[in-house]
N, C-alpha and C. Protein backbone atom coordinates (compact mmCIF):
# COMPACT_ATOMS: atom_id res chain seq x y z
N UNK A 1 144.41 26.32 122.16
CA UNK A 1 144.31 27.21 123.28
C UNK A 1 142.97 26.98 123.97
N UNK A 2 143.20 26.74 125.50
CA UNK A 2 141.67 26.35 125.88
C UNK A 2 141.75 28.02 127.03
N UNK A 3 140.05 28.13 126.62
CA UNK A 3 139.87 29.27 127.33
C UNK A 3 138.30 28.52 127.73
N UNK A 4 137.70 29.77 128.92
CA UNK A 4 136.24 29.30 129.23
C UNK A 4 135.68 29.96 128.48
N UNK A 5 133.95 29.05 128.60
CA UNK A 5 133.17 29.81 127.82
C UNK A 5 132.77 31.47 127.85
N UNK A 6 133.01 32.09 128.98
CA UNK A 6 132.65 33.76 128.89
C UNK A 6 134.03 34.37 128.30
N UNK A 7 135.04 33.53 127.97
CA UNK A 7 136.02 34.83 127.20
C UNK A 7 135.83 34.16 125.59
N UNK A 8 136.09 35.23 124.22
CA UNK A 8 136.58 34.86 123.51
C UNK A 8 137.47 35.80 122.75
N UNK A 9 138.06 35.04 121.98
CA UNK A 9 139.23 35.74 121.17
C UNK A 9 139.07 35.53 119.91
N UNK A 10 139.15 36.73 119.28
CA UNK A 10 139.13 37.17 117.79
C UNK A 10 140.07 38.51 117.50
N UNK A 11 140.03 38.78 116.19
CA UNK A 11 140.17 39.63 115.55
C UNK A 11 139.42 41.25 115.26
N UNK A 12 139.84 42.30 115.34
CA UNK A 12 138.80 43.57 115.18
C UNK A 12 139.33 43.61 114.33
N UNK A 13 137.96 43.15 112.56
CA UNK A 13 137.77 44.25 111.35
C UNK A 13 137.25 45.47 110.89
N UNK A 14 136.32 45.62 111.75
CA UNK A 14 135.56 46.82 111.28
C UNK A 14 134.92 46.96 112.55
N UNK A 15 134.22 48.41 112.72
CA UNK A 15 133.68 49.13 113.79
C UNK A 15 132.44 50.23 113.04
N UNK A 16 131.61 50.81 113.82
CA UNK A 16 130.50 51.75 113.33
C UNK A 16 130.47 52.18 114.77
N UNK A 17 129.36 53.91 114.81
CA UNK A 17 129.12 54.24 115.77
C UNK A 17 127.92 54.77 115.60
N UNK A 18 126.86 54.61 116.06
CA UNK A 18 125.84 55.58 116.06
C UNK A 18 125.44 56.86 117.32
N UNK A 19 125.08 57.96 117.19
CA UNK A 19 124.73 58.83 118.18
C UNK A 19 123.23 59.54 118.74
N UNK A 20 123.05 58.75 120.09
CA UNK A 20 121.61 58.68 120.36
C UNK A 20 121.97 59.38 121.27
N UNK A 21 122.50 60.60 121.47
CA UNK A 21 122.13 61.94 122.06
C UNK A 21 123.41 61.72 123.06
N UNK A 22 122.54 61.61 124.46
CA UNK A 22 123.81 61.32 125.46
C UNK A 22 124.28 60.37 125.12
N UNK A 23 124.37 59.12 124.54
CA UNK A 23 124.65 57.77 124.38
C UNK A 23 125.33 57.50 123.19
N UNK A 24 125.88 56.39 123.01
CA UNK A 24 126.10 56.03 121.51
C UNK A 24 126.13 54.87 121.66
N UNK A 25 126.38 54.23 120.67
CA UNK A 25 125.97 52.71 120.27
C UNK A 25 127.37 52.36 119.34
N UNK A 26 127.94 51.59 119.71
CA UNK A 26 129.55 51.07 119.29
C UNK A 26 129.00 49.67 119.15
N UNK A 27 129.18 49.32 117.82
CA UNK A 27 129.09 47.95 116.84
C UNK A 27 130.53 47.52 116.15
N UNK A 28 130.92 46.00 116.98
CA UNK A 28 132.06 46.12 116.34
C UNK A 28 131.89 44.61 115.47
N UNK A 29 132.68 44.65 114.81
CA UNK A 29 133.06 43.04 113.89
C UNK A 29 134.26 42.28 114.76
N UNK A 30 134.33 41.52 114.69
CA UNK A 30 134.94 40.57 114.64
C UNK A 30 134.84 39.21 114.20
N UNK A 31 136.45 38.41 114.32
CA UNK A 31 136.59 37.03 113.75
C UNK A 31 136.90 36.34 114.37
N UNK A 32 136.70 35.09 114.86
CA UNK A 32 137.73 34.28 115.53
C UNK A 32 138.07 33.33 114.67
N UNK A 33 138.73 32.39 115.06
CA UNK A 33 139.79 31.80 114.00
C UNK A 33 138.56 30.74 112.90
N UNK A 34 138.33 30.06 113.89
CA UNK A 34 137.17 28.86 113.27
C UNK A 34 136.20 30.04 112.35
N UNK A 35 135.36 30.98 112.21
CA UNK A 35 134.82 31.30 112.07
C UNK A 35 135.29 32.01 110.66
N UNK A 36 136.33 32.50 110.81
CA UNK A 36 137.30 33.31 109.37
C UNK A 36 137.11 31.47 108.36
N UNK A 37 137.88 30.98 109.10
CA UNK A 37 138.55 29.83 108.27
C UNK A 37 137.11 29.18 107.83
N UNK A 38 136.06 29.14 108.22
CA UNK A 38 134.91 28.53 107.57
C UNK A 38 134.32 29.57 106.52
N UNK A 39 134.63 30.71 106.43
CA UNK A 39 134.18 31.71 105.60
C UNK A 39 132.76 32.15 106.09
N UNK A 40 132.89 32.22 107.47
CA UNK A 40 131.13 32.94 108.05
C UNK A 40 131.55 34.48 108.02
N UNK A 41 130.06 34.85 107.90
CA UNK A 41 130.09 36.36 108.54
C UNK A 41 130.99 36.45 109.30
N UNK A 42 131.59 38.39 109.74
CA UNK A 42 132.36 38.52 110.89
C UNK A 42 130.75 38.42 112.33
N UNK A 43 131.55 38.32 113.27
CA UNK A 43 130.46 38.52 114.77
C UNK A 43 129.99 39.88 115.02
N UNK A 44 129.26 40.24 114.68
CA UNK A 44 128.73 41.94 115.54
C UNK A 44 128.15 41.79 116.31
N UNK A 45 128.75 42.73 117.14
CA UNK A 45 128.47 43.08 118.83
C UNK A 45 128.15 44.74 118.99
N UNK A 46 126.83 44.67 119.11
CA UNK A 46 126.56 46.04 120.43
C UNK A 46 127.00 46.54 121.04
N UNK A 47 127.35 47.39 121.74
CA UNK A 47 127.84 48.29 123.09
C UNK A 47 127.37 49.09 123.11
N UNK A 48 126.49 49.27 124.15
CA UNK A 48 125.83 50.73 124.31
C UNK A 48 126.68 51.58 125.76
N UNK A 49 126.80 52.59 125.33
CA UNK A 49 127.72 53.86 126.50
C UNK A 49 127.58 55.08 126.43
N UNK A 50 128.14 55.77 127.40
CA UNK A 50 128.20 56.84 127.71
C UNK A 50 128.95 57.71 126.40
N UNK A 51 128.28 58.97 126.54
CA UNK A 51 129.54 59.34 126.06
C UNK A 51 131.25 59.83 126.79
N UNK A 52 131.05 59.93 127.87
CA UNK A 52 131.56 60.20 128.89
C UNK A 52 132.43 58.29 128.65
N UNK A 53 131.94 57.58 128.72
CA UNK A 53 132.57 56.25 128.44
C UNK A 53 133.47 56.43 127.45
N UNK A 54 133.20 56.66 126.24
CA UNK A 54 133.49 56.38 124.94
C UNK A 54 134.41 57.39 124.69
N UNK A 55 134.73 58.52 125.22
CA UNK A 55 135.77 59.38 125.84
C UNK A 55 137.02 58.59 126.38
N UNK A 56 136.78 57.94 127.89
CA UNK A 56 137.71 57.36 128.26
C UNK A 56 138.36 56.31 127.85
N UNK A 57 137.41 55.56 127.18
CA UNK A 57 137.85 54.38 126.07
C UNK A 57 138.85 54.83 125.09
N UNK A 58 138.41 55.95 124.37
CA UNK A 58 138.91 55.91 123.66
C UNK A 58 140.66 56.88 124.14
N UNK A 59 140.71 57.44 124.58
CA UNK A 59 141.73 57.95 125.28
C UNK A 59 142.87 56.64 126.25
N UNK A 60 142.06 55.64 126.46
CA UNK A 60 142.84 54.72 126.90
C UNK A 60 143.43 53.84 125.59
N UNK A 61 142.41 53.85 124.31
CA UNK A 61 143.46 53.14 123.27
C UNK A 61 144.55 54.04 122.79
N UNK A 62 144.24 55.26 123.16
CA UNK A 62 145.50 56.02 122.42
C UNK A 62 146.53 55.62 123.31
N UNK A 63 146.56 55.83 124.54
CA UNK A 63 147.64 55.84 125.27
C UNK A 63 148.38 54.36 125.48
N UNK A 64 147.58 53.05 125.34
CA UNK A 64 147.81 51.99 125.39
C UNK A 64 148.64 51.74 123.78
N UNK A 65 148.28 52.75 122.83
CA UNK A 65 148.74 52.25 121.40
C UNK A 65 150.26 52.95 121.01
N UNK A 66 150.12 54.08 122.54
CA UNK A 66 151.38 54.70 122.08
C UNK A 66 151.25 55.60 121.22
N UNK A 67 150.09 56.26 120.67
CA UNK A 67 150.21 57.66 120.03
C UNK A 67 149.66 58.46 120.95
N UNK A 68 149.56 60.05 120.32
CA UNK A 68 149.70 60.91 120.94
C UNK A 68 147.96 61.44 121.30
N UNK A 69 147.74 61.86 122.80
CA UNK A 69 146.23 61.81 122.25
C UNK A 69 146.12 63.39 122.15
N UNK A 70 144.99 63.76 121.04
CA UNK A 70 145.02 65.35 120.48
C UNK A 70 145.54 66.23 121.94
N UNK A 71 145.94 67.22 121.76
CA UNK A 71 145.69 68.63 122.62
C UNK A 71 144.69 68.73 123.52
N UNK A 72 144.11 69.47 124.73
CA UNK A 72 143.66 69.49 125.60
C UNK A 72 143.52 71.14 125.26
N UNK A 73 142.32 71.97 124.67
CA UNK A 73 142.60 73.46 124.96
C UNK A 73 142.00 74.12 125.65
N UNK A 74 142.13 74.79 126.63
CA UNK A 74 141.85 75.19 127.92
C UNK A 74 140.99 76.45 127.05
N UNK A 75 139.67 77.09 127.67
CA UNK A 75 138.92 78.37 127.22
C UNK A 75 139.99 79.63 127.09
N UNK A 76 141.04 79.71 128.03
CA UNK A 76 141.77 80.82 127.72
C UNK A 76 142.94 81.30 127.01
N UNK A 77 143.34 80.02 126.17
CA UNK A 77 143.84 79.83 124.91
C UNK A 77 143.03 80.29 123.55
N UNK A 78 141.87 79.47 124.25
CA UNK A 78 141.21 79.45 122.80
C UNK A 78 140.75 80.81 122.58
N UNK A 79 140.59 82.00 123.54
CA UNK A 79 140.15 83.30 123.46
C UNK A 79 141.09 84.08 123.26
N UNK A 80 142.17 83.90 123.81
CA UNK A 80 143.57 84.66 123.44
C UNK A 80 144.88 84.06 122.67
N UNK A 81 144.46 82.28 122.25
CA UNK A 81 145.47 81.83 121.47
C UNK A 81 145.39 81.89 120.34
């Protein structure tokens, strides 16, 4: 498979998150093929975002994965539900 050099393709094993207030910091692993098959480390990658980001992100894998994303509860539920 030929791709250019700014894309690549791997595998997601593992993920971490840290929380720096407004921000967080999303570290993920990955593999790509050469890299599994030689027995290297996985790749970790940075992402630094919003939380406001990391919201919509993550609300877009739910909906892209086909599950359900939690409840939405409005203040006047939660006072009288």
């Amino acid at each position: 498979m030929q791709h250019d050099a700014g894309n690549r393709f791997g595998v997601l094993v593992g993920w971490t998150s840290q929380d720096l207030g407004a921000r967080m910091m999303l570290a993920i692993q990955t593999y790509e093929r050469a890299t599994w098959e030689e027995g290297e480390e996985p790749l970790l990658t940075h992402v630094m975002m919003t939380k406001s980001q990391a919201t919509v992100l993550a609300n877009y894998l739910l909906k892209a994965s086909g599950a359900i994303p939690p409840p939405r509860r409005r203040w006047l539920a939660a006072i009288f539900g």
